[in-house]
N, C-alpha and C. Protein backbone atom coordinates (compact mmCIF):
# COMPACT_ATOMS: atom_id res chain seq x y z
N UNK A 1 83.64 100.37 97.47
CA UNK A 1 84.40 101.25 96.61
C UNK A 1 85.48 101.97 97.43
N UNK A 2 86.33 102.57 96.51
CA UNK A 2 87.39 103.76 97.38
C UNK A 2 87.22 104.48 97.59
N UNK A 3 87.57 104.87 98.87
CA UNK A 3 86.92 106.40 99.42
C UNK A 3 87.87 107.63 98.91
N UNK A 4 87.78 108.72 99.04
CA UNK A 4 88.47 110.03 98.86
C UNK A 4 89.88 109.53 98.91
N UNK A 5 90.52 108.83 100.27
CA UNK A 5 91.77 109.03 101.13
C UNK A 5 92.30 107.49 100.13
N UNK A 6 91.65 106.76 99.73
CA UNK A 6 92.17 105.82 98.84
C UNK A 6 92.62 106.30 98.00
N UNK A 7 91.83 106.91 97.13
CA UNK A 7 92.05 107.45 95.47
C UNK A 7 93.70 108.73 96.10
N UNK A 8 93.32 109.33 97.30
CA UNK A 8 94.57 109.79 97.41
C UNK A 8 95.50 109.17 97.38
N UNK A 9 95.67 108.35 98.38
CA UNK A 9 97.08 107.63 98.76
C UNK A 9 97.47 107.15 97.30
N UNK A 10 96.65 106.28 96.40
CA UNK A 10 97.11 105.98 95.01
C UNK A 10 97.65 106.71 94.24
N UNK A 11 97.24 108.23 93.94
CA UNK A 11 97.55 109.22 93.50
C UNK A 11 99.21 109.59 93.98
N UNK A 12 99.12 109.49 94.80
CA UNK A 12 100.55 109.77 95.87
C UNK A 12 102.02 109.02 95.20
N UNK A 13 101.28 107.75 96.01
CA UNK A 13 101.74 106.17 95.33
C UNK A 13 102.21 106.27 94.18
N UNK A 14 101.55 106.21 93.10
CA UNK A 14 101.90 106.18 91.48
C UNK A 14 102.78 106.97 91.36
N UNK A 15 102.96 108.91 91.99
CA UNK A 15 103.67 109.83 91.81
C UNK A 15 105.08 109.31 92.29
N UNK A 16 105.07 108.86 93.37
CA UNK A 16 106.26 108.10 93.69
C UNK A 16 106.85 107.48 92.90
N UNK A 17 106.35 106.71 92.72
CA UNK A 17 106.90 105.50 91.72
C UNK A 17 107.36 105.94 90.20
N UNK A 18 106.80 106.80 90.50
CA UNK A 18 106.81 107.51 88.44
C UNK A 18 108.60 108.15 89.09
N UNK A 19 108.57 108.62 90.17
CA UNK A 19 109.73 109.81 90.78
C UNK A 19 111.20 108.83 90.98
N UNK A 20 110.85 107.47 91.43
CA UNK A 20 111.59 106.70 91.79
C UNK A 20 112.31 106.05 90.50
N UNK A 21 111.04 105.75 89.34
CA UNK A 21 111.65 105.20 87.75
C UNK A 21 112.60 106.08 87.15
N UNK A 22 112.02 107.24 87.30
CA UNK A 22 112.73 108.40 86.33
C UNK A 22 114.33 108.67 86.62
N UNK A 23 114.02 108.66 88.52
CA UNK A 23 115.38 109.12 88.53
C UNK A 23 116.46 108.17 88.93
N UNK A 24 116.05 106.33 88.99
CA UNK A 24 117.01 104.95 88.58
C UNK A 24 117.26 105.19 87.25
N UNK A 25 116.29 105.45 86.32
CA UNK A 25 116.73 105.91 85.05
C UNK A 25 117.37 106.80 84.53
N UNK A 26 117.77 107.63 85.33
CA UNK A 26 118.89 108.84 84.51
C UNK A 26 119.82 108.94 85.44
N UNK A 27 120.01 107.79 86.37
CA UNK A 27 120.94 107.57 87.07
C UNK A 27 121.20 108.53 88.19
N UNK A 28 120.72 109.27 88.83
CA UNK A 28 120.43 109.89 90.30
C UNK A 28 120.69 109.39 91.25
N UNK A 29 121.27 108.05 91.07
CA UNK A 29 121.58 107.36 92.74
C UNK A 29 122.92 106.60 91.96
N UNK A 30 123.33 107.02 91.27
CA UNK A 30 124.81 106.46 90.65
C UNK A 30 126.07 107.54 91.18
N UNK A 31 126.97 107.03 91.41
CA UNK A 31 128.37 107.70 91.71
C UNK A 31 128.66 108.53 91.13
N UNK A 32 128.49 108.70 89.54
CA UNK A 32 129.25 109.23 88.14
C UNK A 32 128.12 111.11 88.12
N UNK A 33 129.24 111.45 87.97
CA UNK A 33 128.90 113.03 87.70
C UNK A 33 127.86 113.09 86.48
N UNK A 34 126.95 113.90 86.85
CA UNK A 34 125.78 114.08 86.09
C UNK A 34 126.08 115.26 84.62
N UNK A 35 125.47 114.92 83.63
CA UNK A 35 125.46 116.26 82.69
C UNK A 35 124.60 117.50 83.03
N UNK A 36 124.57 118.05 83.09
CA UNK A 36 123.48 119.25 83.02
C UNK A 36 122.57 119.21 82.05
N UNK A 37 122.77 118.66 81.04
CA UNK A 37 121.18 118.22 80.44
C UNK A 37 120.54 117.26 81.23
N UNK A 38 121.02 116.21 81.82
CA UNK A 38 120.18 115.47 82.39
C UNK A 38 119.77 115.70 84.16
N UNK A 39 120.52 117.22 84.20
CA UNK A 39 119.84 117.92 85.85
C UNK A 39 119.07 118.63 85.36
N UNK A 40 119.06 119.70 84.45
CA UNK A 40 117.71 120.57 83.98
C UNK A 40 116.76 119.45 83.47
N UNK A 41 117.03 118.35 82.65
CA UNK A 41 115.79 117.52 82.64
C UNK A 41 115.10 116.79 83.74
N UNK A 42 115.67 116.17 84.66
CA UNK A 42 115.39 116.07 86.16
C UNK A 42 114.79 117.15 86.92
N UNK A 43 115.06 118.72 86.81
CA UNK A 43 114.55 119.40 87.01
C UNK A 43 113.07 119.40 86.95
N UNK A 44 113.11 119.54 85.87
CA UNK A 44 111.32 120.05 85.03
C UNK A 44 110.77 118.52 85.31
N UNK A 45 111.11 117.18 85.28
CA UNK A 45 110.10 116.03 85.81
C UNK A 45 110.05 116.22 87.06
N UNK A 46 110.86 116.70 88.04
CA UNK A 46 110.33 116.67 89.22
C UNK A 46 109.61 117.95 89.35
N UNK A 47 109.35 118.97 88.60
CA UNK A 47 108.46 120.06 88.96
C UNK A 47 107.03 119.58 88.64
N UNK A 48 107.39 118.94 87.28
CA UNK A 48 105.72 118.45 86.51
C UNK A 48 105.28 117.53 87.93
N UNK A 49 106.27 116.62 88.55
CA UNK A 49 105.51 115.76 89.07
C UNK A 49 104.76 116.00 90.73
N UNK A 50 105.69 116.76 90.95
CA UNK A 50 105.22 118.04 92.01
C UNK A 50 103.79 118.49 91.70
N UNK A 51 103.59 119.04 90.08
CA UNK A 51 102.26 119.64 90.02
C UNK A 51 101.07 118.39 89.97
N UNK A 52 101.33 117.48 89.33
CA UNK A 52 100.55 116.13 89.53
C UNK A 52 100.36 115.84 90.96
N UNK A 53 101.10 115.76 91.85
CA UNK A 53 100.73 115.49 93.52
C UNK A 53 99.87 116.72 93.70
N UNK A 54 100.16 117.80 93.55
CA UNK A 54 99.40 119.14 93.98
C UNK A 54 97.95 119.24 93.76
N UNK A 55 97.83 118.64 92.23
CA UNK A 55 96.49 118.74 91.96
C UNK A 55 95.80 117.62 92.08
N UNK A 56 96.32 116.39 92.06
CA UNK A 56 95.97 115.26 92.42
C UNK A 56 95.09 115.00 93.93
N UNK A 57 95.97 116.24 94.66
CA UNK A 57 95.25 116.37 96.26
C UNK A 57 93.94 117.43 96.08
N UNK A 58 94.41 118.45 95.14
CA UNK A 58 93.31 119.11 94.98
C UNK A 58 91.80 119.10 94.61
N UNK A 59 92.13 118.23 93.71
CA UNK A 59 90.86 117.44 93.30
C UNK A 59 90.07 116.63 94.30
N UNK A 60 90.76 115.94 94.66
CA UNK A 60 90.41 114.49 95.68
C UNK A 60 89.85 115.09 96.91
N UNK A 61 90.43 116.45 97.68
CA UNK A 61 89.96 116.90 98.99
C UNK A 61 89.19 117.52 98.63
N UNK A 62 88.99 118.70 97.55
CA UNK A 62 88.14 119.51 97.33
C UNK A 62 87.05 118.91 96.83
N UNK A 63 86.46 117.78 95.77
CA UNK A 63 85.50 117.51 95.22
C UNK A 63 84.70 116.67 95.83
């Protein structure tokens, strides 16, 4: 089975990847000047996803 440091790194992993889709998808690595709806929405997914890594570790080290 997976140990603690597995289920972490996956946890990690996925967060990444969720971080990497979102922001090819609203174009974050494109040339073209951004709207401000789509930086305050970039905003708040990268805070949510911040709190997903946070507790994701929390769980996993603490339990």
């Amino acid at each position: 089975m997976i140990g603690k440091l597995g289920i972490l790194i996956s946890i990690l992993l996925l967060v990444f990847l969720f971080f990497l889709v979102i922001s090819f998808g609203a174009g974050v690595f494109s040339k073209g000047e951004k709207k401000p709806e789509i930086k305050k929405y970039l905003k708040s997914v990268y805070f949510l996803l911040a709190v997903i890594a946070v507790l994701g570790c929390i769980l996993v080290l603490f339990l």
